[in-house]
Protein backbone atom coordinates (compact mmCIF):
# COMPACT_ATOMS: atom_id res chain seq x y z
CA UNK A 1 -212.09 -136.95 -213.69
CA UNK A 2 -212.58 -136.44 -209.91
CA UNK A 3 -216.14 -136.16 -208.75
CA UNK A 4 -215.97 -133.25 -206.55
CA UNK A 5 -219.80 -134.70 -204.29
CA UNK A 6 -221.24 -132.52 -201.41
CA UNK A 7 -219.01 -132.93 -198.49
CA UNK A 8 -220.61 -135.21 -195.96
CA UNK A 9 -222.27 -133.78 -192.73
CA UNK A 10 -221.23 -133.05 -189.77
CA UNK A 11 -221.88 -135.80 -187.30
CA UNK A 12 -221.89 -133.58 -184.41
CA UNK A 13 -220.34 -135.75 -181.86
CA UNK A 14 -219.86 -133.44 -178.73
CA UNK A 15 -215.74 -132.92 -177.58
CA UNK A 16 -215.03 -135.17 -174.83
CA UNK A 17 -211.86 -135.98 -173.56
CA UNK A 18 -213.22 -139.29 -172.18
CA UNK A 19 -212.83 -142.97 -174.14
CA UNK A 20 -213.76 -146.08 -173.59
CA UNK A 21 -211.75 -149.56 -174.54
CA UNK A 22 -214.23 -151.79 -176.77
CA UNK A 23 -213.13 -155.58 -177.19
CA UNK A 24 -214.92 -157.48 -179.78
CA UNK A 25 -215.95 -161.42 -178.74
CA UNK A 26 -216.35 -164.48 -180.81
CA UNK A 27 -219.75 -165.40 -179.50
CA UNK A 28 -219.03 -168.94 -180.90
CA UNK A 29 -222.51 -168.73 -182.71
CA UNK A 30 -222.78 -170.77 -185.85
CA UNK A 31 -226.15 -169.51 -187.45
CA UNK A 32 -226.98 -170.36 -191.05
CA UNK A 33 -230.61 -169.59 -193.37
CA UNK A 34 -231.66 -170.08 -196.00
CA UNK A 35 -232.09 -166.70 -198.18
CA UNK A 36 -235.32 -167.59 -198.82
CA UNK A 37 -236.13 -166.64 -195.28
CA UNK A 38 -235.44 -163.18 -196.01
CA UNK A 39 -235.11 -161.86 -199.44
CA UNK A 40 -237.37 -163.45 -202.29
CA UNK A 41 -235.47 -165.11 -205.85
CA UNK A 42 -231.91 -165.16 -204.00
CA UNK A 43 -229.22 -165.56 -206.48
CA UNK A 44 -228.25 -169.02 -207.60
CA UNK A 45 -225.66 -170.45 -205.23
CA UNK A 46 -226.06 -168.55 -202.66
CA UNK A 47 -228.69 -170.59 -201.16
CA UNK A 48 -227.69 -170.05 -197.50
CA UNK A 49 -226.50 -167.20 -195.34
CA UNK A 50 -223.80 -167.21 -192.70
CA UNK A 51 -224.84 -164.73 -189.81
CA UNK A 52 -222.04 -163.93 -187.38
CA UNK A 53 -223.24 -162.92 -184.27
CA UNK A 54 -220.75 -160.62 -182.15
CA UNK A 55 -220.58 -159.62 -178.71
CA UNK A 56 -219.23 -156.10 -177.65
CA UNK A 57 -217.19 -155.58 -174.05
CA UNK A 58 -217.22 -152.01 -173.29
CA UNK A 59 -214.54 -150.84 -170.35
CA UNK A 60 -214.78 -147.52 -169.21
CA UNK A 61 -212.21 -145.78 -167.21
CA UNK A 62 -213.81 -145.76 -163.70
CA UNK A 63 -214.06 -149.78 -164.05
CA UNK A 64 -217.70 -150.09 -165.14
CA UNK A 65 -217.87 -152.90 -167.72
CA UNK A 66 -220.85 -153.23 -170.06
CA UNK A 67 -222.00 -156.37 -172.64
CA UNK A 68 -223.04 -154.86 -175.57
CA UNK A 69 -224.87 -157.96 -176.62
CA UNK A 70 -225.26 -161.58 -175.93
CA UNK A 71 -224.87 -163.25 -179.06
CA UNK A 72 -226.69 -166.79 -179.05
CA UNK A 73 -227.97 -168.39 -176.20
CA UNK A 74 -226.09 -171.97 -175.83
CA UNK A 75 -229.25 -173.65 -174.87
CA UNK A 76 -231.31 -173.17 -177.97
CA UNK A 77 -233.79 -175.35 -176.45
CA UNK A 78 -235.02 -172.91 -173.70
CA UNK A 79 -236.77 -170.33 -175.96
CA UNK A 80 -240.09 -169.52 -176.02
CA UNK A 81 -242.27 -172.03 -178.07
CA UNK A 82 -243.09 -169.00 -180.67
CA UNK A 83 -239.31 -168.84 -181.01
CA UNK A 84 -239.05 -172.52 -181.29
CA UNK A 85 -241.28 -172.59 -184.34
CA UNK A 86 -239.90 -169.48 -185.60
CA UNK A 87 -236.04 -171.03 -186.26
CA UNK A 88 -237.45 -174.26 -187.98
CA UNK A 89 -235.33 -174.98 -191.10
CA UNK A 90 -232.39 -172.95 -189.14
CA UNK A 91 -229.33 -173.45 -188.04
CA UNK A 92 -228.39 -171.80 -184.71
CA UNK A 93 -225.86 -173.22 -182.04
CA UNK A 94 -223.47 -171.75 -179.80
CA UNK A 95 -220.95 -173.81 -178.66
CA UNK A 96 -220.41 -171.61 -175.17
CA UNK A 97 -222.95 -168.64 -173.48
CA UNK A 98 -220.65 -165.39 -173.21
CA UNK A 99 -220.57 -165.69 -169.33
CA UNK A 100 -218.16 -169.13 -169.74
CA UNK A 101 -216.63 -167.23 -172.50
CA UNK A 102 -215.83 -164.34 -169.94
CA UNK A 103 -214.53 -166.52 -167.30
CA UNK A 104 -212.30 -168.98 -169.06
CA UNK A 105 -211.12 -166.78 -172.08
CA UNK A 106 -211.16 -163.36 -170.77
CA UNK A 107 -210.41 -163.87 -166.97
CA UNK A 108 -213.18 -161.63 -166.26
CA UNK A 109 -215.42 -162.54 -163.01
CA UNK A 110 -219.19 -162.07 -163.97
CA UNK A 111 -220.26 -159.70 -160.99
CA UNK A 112 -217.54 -157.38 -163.17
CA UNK A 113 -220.15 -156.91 -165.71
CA UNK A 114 -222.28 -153.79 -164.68
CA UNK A 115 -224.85 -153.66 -167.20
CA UNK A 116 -225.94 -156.06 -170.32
CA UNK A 117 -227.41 -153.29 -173.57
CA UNK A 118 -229.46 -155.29 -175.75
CA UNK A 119 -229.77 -153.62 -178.94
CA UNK A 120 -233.09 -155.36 -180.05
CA UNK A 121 -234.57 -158.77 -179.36
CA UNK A 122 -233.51 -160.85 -181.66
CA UNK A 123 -232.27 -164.24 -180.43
CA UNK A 124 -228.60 -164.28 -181.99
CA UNK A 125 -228.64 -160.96 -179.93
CA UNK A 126 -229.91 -161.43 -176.12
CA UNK A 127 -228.05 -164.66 -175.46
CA UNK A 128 -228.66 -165.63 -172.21
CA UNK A 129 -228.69 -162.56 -168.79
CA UNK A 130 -229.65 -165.49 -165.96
CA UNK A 131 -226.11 -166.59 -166.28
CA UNK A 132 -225.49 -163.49 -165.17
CA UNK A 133 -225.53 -162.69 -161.05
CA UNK A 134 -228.30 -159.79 -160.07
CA UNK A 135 -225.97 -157.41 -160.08
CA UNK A 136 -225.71 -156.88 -163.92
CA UNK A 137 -228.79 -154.72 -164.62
CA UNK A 138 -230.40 -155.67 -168.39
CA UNK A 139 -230.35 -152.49 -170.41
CA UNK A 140 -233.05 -151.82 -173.58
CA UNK A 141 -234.49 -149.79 -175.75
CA UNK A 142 -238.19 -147.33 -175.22
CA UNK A 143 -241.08 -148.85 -175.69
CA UNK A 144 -239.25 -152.09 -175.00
CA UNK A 145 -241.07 -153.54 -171.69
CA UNK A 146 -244.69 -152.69 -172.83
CA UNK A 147 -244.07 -154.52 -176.31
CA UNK A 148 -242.58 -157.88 -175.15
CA UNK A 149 -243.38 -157.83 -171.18
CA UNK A 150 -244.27 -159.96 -169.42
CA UNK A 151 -242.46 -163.23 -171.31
CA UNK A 152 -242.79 -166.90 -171.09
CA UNK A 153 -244.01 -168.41 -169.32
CA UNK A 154 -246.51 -165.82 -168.21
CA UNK A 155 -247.40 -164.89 -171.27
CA UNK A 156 -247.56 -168.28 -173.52
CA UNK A 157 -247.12 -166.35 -176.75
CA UNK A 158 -243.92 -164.39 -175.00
CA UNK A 159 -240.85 -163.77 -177.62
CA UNK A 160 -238.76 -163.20 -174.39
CA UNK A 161 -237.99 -165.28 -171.17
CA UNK A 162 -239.19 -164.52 -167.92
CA UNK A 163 -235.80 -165.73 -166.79
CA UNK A 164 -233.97 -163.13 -169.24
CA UNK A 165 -235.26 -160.21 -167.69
CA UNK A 166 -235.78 -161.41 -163.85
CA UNK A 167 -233.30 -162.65 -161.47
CA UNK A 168 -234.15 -166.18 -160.08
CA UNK A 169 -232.03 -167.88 -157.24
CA UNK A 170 -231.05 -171.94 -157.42
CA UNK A 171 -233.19 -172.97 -154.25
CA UNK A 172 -232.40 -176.69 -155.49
CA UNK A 173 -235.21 -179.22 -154.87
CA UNK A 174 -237.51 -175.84 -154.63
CA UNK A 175 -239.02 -174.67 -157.42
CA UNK A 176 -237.52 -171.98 -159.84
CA UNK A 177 -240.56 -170.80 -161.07
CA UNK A 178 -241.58 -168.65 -158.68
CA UNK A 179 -243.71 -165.74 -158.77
CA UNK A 180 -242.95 -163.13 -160.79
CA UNK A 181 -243.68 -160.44 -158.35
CA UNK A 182 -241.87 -161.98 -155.71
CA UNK A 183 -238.80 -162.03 -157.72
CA UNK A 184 -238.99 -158.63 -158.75
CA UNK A 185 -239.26 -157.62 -155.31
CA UNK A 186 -236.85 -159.07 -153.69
CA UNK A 187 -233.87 -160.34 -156.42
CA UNK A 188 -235.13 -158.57 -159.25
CA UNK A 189 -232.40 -157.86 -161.80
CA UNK A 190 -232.45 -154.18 -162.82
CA UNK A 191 -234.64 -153.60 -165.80
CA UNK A 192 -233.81 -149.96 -167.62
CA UNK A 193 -235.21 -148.63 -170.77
CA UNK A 194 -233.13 -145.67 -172.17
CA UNK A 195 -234.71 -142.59 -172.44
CA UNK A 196 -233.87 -140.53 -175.84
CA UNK A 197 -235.78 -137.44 -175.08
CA UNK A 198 -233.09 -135.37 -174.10
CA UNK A 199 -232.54 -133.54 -177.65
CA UNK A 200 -228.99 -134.87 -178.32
CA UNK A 201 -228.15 -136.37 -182.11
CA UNK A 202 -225.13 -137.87 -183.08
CA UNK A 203 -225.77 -137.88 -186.72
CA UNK A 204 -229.30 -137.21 -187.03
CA UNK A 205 -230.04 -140.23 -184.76
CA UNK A 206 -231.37 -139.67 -181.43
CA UNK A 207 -228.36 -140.43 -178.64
CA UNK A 208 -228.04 -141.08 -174.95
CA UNK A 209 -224.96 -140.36 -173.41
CA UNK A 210 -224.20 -143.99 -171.47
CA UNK A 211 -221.53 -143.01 -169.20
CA UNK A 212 -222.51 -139.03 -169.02
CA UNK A 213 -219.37 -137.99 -169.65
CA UNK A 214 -219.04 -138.16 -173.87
CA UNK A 215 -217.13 -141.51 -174.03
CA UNK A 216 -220.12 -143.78 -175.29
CA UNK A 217 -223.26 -142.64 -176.71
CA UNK A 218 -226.31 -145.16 -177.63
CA UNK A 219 -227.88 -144.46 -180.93
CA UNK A 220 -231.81 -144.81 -181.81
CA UNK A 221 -231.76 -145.66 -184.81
CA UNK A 222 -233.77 -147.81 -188.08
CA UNK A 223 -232.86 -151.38 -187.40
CA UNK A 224 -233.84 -155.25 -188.05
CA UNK A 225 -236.59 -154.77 -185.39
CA UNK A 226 -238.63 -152.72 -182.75
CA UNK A 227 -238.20 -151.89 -179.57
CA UNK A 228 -234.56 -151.38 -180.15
CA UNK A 229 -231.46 -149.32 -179.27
């Protein structure tokens, strides 16, 4: 016999006659853990787990193109030391960073890409934005900046790059590590945390509505970390 359950809610998506196209990338991550390293007693055989690690294109229809996403940063080598220590008996390589991915798979020129949304920190998730020109603004979540600002190297014990969130010019023989406040000031990469104190849900998660005009909405909601978005 049927089980005749309580219909399911309303999700209360506002009409729009607005869409956006959403391509889904092989980030080329390969990043395996033992089970251990999250649940306790994992079942016998099942020793390891295989994390994919996608990255979403977003294309709206005025042109604006958005990463949802970086996947895995190719140079694992570059994080933070805390993240260093932190992936010790993982496995994590990328075998390209999204931008080359972009250019020689999707034909798509990187000053295309209008904003990057990271959806929490996480490194199979914020890849690598300095491949990225200044251009393409680094999108996050509340609260985001004042938990895991400023990043390495000013802050030793950073989960973050400096590099990730900042915009620094190849001067060559000069130094890259220049002030932070001079790079802010004068090639800082745009740095937005979204606001979701407007009152819209999408259901019963707090949503921003990217594009203002119903075609992609950002959801606040319970994830594998905070800040997030």
């Amino acid at each position: 016999m049927a089980n005749n359950g309580e219909p399911a809610p309303s999700l209360n998506i506002p009409p729009s006659d607005q869409v956006v196209d959403i391509s889904v990338i092989n980030s080329t991550a390969d990043v395996r853990c033992p089970w251990g390293f999250f649940v306790k007693n994992p079942l016998p055989g099942h020793d390891m787990l295989e994390c994919p690690s996608f990255v979403f294109l977003v294309q709206h229809p005025s042109g604006k193109k958005v990463l949802f996403d970086l996947g895995l940063r190719k140079d694992t080598e570059a994080f933070p030391p805390v993240i260093q220590e932190g992936m010790k008996g993982l496995h994590m390589k990328a075998e390209k960073d999204i931008a080359q991915i972009l250019q020689e798979d999707g034909g798509i020129a990187l000053d295309e890409i209008d904003s990057i949304i990271w959806s929490h920190w996480h490194t199979d998730h914020t890849g690598d934005p300095s491949t990225f020109p200044s251009t393409t603004e680094l999108v996050v979540g509340p609260g985001f900046k004042e938990a895991l600002t400023p990043g390495y190297p000013t802050n030793p014990y950073g989960l973050l790059l400096e590099a990730d969130y900042s915009y620094v010019e190849d001067f060559g023989s000069c130094s890259r590590f220049l002030t932070l406040t001079w790079r802010q000031n004068t090639r800082g990469r745009g740095f937005r945390e979204i606001d979701f104190a407007d009152g819209l849900q999408i259901g019963g998660f707090n949503a921003f509505d990217y594009f203002g005009d119903g075609s992609f909405y950002l959801l606040d909601s319970p994830g594998a970390s905070l800040p997030r978005s």
